[in-house]
Protein backbone atom coordinates (compact mmCIF):
# COMPACT_ATOMS: atom_id res chain seq x y z
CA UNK A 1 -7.84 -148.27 -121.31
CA UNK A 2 -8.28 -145.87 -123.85
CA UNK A 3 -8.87 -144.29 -127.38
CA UNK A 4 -7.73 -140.99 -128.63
CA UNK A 5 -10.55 -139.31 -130.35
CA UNK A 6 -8.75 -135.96 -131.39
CA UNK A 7 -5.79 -133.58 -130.21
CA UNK A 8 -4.62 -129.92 -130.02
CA UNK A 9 -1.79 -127.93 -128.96
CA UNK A 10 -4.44 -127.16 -126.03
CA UNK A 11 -6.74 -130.08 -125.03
CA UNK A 12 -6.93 -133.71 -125.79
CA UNK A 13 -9.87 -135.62 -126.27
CA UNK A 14 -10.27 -139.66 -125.29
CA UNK A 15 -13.02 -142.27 -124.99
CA UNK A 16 -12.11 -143.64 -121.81
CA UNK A 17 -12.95 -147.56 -120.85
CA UNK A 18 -15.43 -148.70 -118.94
CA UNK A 19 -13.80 -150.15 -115.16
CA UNK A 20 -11.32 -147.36 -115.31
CA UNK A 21 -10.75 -144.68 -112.88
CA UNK A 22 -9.93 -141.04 -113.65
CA UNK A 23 -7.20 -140.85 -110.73
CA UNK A 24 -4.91 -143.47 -108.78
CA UNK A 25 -7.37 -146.35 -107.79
CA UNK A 26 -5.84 -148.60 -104.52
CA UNK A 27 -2.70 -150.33 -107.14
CA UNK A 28 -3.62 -148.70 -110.28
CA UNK A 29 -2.41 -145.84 -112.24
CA UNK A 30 -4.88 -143.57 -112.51
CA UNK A 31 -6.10 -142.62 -116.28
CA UNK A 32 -4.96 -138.97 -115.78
CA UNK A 33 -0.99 -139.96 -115.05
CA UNK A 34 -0.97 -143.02 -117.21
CA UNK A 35 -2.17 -140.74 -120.24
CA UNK A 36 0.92 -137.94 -119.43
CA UNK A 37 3.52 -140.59 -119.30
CA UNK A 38 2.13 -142.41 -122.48
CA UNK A 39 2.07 -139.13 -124.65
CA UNK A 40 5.26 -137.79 -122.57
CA UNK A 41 3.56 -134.74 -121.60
CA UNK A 42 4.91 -131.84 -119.75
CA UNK A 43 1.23 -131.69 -117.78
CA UNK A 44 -2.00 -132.81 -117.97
CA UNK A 45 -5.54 -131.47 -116.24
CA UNK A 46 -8.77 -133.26 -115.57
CA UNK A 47 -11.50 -130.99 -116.84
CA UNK A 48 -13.90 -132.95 -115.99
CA UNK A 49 -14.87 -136.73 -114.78
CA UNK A 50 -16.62 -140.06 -115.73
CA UNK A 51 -17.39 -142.19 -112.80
CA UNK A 52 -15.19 -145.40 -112.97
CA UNK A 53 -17.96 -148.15 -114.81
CA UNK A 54 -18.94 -145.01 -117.48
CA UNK A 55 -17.09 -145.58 -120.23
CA UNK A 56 -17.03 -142.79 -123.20
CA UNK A 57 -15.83 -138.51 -123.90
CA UNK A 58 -13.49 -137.25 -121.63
CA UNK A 59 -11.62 -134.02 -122.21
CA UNK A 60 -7.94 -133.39 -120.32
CA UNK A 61 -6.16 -129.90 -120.81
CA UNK A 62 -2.82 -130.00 -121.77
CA UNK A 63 -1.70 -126.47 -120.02
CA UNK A 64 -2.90 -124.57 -116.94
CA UNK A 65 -4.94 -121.65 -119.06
CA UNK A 66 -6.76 -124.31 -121.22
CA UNK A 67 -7.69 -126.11 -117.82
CA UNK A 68 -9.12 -122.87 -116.76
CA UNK A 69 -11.25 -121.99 -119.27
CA UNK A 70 -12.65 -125.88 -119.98
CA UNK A 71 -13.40 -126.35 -116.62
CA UNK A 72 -15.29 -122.78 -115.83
CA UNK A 73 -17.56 -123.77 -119.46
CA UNK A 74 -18.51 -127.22 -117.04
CA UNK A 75 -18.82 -125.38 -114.08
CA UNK A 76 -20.85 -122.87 -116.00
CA UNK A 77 -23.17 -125.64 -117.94
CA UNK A 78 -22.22 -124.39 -121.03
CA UNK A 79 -20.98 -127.88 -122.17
CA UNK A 80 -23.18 -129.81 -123.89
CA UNK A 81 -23.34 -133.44 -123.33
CA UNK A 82 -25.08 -136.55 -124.45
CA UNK A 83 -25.04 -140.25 -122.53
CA UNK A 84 -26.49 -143.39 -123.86
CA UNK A 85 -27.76 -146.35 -121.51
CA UNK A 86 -29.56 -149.40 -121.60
CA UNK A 87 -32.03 -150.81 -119.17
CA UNK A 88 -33.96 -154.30 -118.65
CA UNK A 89 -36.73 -152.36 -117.51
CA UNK A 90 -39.44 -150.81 -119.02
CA UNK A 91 -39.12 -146.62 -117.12
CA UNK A 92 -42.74 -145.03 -116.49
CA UNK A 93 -42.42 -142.11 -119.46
CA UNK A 94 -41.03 -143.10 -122.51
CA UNK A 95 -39.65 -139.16 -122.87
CA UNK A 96 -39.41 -136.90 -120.04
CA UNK A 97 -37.31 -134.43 -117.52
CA UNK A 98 -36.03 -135.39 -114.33
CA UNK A 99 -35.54 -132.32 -111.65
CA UNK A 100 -34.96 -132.85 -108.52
CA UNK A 101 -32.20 -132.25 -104.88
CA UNK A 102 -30.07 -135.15 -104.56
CA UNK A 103 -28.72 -136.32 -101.36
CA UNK A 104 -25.96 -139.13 -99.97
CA UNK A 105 -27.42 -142.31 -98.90
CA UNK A 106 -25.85 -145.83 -98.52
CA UNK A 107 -22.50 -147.64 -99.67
CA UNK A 108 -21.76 -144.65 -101.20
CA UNK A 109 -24.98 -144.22 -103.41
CA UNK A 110 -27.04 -141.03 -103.96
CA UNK A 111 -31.19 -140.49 -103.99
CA UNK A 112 -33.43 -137.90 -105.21
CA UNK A 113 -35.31 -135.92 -103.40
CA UNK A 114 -38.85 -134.18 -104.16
CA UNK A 115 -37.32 -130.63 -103.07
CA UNK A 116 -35.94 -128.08 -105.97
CA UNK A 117 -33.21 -126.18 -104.19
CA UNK A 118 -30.39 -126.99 -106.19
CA UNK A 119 -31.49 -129.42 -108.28
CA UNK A 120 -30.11 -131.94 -110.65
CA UNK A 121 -31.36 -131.70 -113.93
CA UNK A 122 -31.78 -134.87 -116.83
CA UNK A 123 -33.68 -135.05 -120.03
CA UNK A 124 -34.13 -138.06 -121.63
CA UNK A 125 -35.93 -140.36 -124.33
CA UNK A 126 -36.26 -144.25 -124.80
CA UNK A 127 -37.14 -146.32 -127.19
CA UNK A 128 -37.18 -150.21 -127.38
CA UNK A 129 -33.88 -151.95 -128.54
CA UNK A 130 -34.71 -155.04 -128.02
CA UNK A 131 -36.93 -157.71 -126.56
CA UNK A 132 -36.31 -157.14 -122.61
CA UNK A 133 -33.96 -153.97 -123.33
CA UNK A 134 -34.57 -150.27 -123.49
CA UNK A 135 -32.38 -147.95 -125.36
CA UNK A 136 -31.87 -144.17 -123.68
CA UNK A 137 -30.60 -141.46 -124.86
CA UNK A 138 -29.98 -138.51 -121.94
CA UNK A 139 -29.05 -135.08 -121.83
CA UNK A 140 -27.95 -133.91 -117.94
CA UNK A 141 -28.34 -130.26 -117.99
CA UNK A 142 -26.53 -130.40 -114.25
CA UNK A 143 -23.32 -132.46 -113.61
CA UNK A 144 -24.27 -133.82 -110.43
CA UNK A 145 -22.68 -136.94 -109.00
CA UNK A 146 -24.14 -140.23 -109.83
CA UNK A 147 -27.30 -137.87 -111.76
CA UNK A 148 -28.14 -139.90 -114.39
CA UNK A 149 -27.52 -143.35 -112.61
CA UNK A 150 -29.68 -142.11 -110.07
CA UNK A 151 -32.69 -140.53 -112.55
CA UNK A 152 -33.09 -143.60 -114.77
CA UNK A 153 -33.49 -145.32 -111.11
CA UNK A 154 -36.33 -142.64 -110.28
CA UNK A 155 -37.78 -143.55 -113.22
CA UNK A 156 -37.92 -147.30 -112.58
CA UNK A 157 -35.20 -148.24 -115.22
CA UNK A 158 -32.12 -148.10 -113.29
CA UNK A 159 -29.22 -148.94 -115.69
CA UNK A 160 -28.26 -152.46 -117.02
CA UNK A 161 -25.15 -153.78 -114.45
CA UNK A 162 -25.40 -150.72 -111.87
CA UNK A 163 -26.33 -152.56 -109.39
CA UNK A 164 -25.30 -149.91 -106.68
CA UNK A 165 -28.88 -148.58 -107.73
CA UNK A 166 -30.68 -151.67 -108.66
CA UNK A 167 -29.63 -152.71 -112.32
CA UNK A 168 -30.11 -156.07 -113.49
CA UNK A 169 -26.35 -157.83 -113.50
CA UNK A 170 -24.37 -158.15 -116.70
CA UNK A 171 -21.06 -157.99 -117.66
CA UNK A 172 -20.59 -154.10 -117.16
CA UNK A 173 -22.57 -150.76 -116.52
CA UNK A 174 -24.27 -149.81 -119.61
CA UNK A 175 -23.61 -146.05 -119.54
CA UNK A 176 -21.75 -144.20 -122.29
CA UNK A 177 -20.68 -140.05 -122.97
CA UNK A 178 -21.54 -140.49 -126.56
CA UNK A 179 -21.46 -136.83 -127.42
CA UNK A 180 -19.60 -133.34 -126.23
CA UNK A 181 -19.94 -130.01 -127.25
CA UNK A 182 -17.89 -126.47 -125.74
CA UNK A 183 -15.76 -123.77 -127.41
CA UNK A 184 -12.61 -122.86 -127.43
CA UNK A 185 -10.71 -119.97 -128.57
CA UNK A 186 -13.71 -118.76 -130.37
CA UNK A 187 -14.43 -122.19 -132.19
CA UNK A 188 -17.05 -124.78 -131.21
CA UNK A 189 -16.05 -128.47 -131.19
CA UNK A 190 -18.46 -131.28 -131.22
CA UNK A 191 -17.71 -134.99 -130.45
CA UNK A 192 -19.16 -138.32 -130.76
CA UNK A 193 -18.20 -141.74 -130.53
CA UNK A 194 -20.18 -145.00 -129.58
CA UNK A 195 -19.40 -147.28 -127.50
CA UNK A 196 -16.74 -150.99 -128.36
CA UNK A 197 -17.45 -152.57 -125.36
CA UNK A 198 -20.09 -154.60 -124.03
CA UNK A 199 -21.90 -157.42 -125.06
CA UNK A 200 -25.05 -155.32 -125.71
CA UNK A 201 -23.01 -152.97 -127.54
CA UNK A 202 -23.09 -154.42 -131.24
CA UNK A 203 -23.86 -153.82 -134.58
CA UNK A 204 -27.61 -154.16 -133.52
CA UNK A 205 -27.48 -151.61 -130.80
CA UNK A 206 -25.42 -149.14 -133.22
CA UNK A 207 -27.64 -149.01 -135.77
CA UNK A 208 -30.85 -148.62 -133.64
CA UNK A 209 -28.63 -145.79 -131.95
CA UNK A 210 -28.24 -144.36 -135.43
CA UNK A 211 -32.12 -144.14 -136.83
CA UNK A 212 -33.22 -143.20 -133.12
CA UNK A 213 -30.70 -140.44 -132.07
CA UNK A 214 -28.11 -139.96 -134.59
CA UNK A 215 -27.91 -136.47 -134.32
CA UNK A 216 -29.14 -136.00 -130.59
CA UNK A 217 -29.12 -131.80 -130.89
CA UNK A 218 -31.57 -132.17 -133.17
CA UNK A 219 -34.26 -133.43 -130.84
CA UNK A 220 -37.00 -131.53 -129.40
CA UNK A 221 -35.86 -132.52 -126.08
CA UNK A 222 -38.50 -132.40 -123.02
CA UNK A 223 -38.72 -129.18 -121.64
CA UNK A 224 -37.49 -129.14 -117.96
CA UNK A 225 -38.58 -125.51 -116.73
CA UNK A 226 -42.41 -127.29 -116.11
CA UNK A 227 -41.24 -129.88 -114.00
């Protein structure tokens, strides 16, 4: 269900299973209270979310004040964050930004839309990992609701297993928070961590993740502002 990454007096810091939900799901625990009652916690607060099939970073505050402050840095975009994802398909740009409105549409799905009111915001670059498979590695500057699902499907690359937005089937969604950056109490903290599960996930995929994007701050990523 879950890994613990690092801890503090103030936050803790997990990479959270793929097919696992964030909050009570129908019969299951949610991750949230499962997590208090296995560390016997006083409290513990959701800073932020993965979508159930994501598996990777999550951050939890272990007080009200930390809580506070995490969560205004996400509402504020001053977190940085990193996802990897793998596609059968070959997307149109092999580097690019995504910028666009996004909008409800069926069984719960979203779609983007050409307007720029409020947009969501993606960077991203590819590169092949295989024959038939395309590694990405993607920086959402937004934290919109399904937005990088729903970019690599604008781009004609929707993700390997999300078939809510046209993925090929496999044995899960190939979407991982690989990286998270924010500050607290005047110190930054930066976090990475690759993905265990999934077929696609191995040795192979690692290393190619490792000569491609390594250190992901340290590419020139595509500049979004002319899009």
């Amino acid at each position: 269900m879950y890994q613990i990454i690092d801890q503090t007096e103030d936050f803790l810091v997990i990479n959270k299973s793929q097919g696992i939900s964030v909050h009570k799901d129908q019969n299951e625990t949610g991750l949230t209270m499962q997590l208090k009652d296995d560390l016997k916690l006083e409290a513990l607060f959701l800073v932020h979310r993965l979508d159930k099939v994501t598996s990777g970073i999550l951050v939890f505050a272990k007080h009200a004040q930390a809580a506070s402050i995490l969560s205004a840095q996400f509402r504020e975009r001053q977190v940085t964050k990193y996802y990897l994802a793998i596609s059968a398909r070959k997307p149109r740009r092999k580097q690019g930004a995504i910028v666009g409105d996004m909008a409800k549409a069926r069984r719960g799905s979203w779609k983007l839309l050409s307007s720029k009111e409020n947009p969501a915001k993606t960077q991203f670059f590819s590169t092949s990992l295989m024959p038939g498979f395309r590694l990405f590695i993607i920086k959402p500057c937004t934290g919109k609701t399904h937005q990088i699902r729903v970019a690599l499907k604008s781009e004609g690359a929707p993700i390997l297993g999300d078939q809510l937005y046209g993925g090929v089937a496999s044995d899960r969604v190939y979407l991982h928070a690989f990286g998270l950056g924010f500050s607290y109490d005047d110190q930054q903290y930066h976090y990475q961590c690759l993905p265990d599960e999934g077929e696609l996930f191995g040795d192979d995929f690692k290393r190619v993740v490792n000569d491609f994007c390594g250190c992901p701050a340290d590419l020139k990523w595509p500049n979004i502002t002319n899009n």
